[in-house]
PDB file of N, CA and C in Angstrom:
ATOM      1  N   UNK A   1     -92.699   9.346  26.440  1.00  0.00           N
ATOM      2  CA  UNK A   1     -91.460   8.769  26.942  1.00  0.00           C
ATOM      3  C   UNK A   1     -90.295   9.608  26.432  1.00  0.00           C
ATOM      4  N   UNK A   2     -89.347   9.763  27.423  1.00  0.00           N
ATOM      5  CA  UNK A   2     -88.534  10.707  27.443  1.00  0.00           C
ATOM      6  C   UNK A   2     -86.668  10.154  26.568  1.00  0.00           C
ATOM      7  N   UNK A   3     -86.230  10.180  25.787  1.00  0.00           N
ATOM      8  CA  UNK A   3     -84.785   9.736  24.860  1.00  0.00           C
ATOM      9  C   UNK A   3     -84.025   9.623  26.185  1.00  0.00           C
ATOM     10  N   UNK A   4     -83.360   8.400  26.292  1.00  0.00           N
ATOM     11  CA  UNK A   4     -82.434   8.627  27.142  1.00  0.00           C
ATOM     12  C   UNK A   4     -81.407   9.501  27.122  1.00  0.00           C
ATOM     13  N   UNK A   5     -81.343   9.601  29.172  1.00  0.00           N
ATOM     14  CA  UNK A   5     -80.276  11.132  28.759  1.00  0.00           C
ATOM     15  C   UNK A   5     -80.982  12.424  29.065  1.00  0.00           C
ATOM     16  N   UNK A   6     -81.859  12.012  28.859  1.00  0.00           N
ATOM     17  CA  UNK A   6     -83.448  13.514  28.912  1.00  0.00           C
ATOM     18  C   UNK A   6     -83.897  13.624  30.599  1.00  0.00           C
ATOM     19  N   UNK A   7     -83.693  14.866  30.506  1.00  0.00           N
ATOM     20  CA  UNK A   7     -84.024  15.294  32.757  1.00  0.00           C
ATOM     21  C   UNK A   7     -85.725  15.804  32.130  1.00  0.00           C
ATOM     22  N   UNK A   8     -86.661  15.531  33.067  1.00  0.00           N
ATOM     23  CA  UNK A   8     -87.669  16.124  33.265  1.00  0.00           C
ATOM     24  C   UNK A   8     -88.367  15.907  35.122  1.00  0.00           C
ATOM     25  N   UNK A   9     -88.968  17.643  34.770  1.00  0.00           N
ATOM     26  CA  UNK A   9     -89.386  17.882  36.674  1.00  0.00           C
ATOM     27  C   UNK A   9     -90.520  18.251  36.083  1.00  0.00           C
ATOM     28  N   UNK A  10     -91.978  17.944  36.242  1.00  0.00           N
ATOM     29  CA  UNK A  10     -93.223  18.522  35.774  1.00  0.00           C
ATOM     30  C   UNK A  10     -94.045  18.524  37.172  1.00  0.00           C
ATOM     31  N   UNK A  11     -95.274  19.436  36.557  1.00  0.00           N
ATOM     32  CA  UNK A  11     -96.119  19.480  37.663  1.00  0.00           C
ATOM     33  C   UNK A  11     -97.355  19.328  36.325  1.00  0.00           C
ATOM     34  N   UNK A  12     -98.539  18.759  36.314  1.00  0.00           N
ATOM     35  CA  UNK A  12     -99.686  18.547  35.907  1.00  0.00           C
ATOM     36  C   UNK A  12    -101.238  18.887  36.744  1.00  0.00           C
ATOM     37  N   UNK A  13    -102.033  19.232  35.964  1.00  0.00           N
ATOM     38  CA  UNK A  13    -103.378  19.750  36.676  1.00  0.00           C
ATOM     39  C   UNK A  13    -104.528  19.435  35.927  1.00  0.00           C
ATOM     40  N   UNK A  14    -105.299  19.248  36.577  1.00  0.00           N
ATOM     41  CA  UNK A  14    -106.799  19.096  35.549  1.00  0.00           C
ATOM     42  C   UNK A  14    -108.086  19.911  36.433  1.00  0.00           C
ATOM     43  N   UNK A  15    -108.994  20.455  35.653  1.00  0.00           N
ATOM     44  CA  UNK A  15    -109.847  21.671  36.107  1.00  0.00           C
ATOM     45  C   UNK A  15    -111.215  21.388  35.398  1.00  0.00           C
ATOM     46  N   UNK A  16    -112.182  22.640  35.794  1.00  0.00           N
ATOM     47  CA  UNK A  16    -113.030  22.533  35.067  1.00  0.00           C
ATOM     48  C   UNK A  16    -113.274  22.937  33.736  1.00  0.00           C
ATOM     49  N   UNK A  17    -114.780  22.839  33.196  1.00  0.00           N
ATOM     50  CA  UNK A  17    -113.988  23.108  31.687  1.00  0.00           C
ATOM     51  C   UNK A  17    -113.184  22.275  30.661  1.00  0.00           C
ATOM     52  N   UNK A  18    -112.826  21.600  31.218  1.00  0.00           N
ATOM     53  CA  UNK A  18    -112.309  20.304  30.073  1.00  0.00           C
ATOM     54  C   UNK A  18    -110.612  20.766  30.534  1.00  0.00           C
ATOM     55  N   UNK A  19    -110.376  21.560  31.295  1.00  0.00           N
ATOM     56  CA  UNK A  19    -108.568  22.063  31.415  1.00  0.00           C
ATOM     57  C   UNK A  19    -108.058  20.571  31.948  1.00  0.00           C
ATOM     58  N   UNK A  20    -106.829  20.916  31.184  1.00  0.00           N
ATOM     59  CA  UNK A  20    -105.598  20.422  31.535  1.00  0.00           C
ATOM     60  C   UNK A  20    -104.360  21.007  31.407  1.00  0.00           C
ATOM     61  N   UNK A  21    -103.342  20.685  31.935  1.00  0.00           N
ATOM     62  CA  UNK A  21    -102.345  20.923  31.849  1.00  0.00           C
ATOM     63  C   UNK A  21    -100.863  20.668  32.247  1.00  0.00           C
ATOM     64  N   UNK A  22    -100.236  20.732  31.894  1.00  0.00           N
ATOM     65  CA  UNK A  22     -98.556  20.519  32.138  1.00  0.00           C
ATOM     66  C   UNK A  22     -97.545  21.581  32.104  1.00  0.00           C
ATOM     67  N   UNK A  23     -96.454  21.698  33.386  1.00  0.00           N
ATOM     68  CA  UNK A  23     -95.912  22.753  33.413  1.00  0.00           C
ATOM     69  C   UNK A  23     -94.377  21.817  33.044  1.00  0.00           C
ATOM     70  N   UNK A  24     -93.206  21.857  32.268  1.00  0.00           N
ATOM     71  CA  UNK A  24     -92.195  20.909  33.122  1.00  0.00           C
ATOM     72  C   UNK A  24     -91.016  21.402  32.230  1.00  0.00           C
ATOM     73  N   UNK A  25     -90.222  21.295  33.019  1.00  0.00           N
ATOM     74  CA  UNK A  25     -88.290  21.662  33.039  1.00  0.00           C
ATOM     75  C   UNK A  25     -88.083  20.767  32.798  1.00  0.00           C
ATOM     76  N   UNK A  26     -87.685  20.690  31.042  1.00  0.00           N
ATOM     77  CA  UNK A  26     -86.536  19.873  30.660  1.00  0.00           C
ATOM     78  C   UNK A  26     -85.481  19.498  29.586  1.00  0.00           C
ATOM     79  N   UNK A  27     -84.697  18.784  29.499  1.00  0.00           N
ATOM     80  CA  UNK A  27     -83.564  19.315  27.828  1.00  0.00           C
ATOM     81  C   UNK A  27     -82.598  17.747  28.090  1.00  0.00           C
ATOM     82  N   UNK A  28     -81.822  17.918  27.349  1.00  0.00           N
ATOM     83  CA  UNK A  28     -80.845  16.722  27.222  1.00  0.00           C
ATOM     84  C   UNK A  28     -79.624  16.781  28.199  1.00  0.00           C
ATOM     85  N   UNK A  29     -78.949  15.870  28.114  1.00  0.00           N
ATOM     86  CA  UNK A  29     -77.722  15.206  28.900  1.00  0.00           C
ATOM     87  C   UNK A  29     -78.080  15.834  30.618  1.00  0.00           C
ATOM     88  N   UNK A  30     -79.482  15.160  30.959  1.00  0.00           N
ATOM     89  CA  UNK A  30     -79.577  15.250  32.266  1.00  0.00           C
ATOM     90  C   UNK A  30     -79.603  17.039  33.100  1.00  0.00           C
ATOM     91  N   UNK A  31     -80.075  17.931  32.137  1.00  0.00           N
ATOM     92  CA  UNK A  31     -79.972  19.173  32.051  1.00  0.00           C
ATOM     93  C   UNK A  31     -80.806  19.825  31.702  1.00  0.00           C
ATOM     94  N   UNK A  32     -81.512  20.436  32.759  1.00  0.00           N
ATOM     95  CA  UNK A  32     -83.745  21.489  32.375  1.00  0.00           C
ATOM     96  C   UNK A  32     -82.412  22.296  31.464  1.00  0.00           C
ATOM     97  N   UNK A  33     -82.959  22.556  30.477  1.00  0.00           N
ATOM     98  CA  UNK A  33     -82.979  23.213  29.547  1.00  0.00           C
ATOM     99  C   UNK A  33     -83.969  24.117  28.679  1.00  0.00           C
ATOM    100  N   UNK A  34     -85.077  23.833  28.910  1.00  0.00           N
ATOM    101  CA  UNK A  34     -86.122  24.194  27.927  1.00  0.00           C
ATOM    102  C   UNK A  34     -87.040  24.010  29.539  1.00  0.00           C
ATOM    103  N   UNK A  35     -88.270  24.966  29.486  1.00  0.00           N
ATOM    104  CA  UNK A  35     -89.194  25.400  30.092  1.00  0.00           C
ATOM    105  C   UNK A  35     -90.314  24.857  28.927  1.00  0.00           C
ATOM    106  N   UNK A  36     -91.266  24.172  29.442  1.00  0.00           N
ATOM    107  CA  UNK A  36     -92.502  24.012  27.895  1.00  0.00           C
ATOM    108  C   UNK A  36     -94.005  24.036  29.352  1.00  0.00           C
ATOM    109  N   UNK A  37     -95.148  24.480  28.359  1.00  0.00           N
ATOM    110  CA  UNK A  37     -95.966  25.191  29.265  1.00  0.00           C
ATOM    111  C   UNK A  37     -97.173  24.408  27.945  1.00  0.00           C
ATOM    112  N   UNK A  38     -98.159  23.381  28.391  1.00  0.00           N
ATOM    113  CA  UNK A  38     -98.917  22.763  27.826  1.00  0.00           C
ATOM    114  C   UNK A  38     -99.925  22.962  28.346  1.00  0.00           C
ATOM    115  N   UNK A  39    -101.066  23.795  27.773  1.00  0.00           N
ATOM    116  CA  UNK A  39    -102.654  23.579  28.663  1.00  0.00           C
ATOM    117  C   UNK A  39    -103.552  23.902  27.474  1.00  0.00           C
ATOM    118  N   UNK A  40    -104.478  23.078  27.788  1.00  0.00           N
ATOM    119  CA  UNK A  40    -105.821  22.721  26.965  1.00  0.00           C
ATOM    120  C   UNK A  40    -107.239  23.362  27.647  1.00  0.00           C
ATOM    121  N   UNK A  41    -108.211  23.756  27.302  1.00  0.00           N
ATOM    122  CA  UNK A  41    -109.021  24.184  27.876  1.00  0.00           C
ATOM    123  C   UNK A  41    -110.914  24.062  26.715  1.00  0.00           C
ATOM    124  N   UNK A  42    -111.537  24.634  27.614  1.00  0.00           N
ATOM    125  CA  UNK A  42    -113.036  24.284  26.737  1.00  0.00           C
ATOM    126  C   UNK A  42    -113.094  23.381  25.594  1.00  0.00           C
ATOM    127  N   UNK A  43    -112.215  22.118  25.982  1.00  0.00           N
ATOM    128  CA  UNK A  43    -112.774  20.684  25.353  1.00  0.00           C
ATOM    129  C   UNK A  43    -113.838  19.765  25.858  1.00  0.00           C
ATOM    130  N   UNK A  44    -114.300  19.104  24.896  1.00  0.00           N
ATOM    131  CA  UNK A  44    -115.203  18.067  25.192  1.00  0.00           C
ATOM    132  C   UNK A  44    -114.445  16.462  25.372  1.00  0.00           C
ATOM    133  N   UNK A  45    -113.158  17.098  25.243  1.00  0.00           N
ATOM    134  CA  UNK A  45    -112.387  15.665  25.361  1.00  0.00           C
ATOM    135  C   UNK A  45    -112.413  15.059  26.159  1.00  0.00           C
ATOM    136  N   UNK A  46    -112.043  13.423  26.181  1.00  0.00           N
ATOM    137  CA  UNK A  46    -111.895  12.965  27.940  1.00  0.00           C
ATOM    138  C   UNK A  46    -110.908  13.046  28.054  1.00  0.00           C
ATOM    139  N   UNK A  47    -111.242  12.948  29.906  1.00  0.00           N
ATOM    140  CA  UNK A  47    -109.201  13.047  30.570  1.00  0.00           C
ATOM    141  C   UNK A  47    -108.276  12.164  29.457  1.00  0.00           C
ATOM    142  N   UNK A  48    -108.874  11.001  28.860  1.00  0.00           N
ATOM    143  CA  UNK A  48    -107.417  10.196  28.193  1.00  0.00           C
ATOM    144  C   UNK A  48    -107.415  10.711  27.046  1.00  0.00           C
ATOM    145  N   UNK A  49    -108.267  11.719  26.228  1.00  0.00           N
ATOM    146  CA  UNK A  49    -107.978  12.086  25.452  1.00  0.00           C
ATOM    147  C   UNK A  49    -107.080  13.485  25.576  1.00  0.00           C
ATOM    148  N   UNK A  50    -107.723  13.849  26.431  1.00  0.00           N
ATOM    149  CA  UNK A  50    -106.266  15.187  26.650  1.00  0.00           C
ATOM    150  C   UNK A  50    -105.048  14.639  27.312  1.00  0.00           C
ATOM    151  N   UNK A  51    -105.218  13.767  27.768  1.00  0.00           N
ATOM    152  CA  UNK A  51    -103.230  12.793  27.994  1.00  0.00           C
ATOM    153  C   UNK A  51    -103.064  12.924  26.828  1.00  0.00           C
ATOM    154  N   UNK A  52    -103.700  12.357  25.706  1.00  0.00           N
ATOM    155  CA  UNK A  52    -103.117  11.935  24.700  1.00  0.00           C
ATOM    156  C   UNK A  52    -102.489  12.990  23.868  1.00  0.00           C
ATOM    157  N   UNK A  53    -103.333  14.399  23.491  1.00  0.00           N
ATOM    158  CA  UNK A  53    -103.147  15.245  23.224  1.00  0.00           C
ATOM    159  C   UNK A  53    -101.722  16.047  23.860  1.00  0.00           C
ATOM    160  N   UNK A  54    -101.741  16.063  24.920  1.00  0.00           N
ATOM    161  CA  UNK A  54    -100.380  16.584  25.646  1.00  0.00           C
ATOM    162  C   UNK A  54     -99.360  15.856  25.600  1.00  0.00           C
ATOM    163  N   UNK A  55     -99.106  14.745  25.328  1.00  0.00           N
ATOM    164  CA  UNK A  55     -98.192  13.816  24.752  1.00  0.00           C
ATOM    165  C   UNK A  55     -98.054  13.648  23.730  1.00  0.00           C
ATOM    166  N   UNK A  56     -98.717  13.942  22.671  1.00  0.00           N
ATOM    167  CA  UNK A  56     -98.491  13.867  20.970  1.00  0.00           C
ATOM    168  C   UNK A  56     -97.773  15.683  21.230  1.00  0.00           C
ATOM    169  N   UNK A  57     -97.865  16.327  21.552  1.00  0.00           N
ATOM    170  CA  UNK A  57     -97.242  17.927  21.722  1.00  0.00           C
ATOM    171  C   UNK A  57     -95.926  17.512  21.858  1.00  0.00           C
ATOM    172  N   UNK A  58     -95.943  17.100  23.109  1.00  0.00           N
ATOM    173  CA  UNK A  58     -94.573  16.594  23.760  1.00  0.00           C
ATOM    174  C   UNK A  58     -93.478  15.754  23.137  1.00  0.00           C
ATOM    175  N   UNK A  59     -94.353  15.119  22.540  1.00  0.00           N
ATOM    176  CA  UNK A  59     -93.234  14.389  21.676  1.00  0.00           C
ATOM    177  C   UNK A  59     -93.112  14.900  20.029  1.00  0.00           C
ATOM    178  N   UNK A  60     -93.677  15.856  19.558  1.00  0.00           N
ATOM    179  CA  UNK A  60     -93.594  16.524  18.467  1.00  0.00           C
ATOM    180  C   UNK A  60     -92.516  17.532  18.902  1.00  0.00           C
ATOM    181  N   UNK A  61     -92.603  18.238  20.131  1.00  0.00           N
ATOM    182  CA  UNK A  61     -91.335  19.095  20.582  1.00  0.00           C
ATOM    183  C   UNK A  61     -89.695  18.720  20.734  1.00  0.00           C
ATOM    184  N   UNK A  62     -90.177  17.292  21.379  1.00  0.00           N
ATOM    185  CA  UNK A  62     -88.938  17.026  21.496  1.00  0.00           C
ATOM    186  C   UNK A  62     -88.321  15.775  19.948  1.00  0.00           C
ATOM    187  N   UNK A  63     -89.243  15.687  19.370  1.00  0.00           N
ATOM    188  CA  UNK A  63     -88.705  15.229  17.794  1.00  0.00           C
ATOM    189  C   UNK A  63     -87.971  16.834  17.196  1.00  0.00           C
ATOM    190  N   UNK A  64     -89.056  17.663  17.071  1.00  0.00           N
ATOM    191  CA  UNK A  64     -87.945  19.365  16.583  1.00  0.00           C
ATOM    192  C   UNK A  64     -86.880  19.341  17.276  1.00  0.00           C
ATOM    193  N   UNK A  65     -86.464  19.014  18.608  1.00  0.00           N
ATOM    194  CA  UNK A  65     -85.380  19.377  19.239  1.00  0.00           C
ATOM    195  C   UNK A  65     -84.429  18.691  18.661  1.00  0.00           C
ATOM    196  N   UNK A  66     -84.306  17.319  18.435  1.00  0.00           N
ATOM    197  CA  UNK A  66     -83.788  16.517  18.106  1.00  0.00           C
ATOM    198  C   UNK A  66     -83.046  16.198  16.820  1.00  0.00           C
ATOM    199  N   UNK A  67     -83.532  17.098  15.973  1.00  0.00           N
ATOM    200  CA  UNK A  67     -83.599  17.245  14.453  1.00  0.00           C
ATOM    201  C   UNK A  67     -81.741  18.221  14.516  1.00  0.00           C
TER     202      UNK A  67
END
């Protein structure tokens, strides 16, 4: 979940191989700012575990931003 105020445009994919991924434009006061490029690959994870994984990233990035 995104701080209010926060613009995001993503595109997401899932493949073989255990891939996933997330492409997405975004930064504060309603403004892509930051480009972030998330992909996972040759896991044994499940799909909800690589959500989960790409969202603990995501929100570790945008906690640094925030700081």
């Amino acid at each position: 979940v995104l701080p209010a105020g926060w613009f995001i445009a993503d595109k997401t994919g899932a493949g073989e191989r255990g891939a996933r991924g997330i492409v997405a434009l975004l930064g504060p006061n309603n403004k892509a700012e930051r480009i972030v490029v998330i992909y996972l690959r040759d896991t044994p994870a499940s799909m909800a575990e690589r959500n989960q994984q790409i969202a603990g990233i995501g929100a570790a990035l945008i906690e640094h931003w925030q700081r």
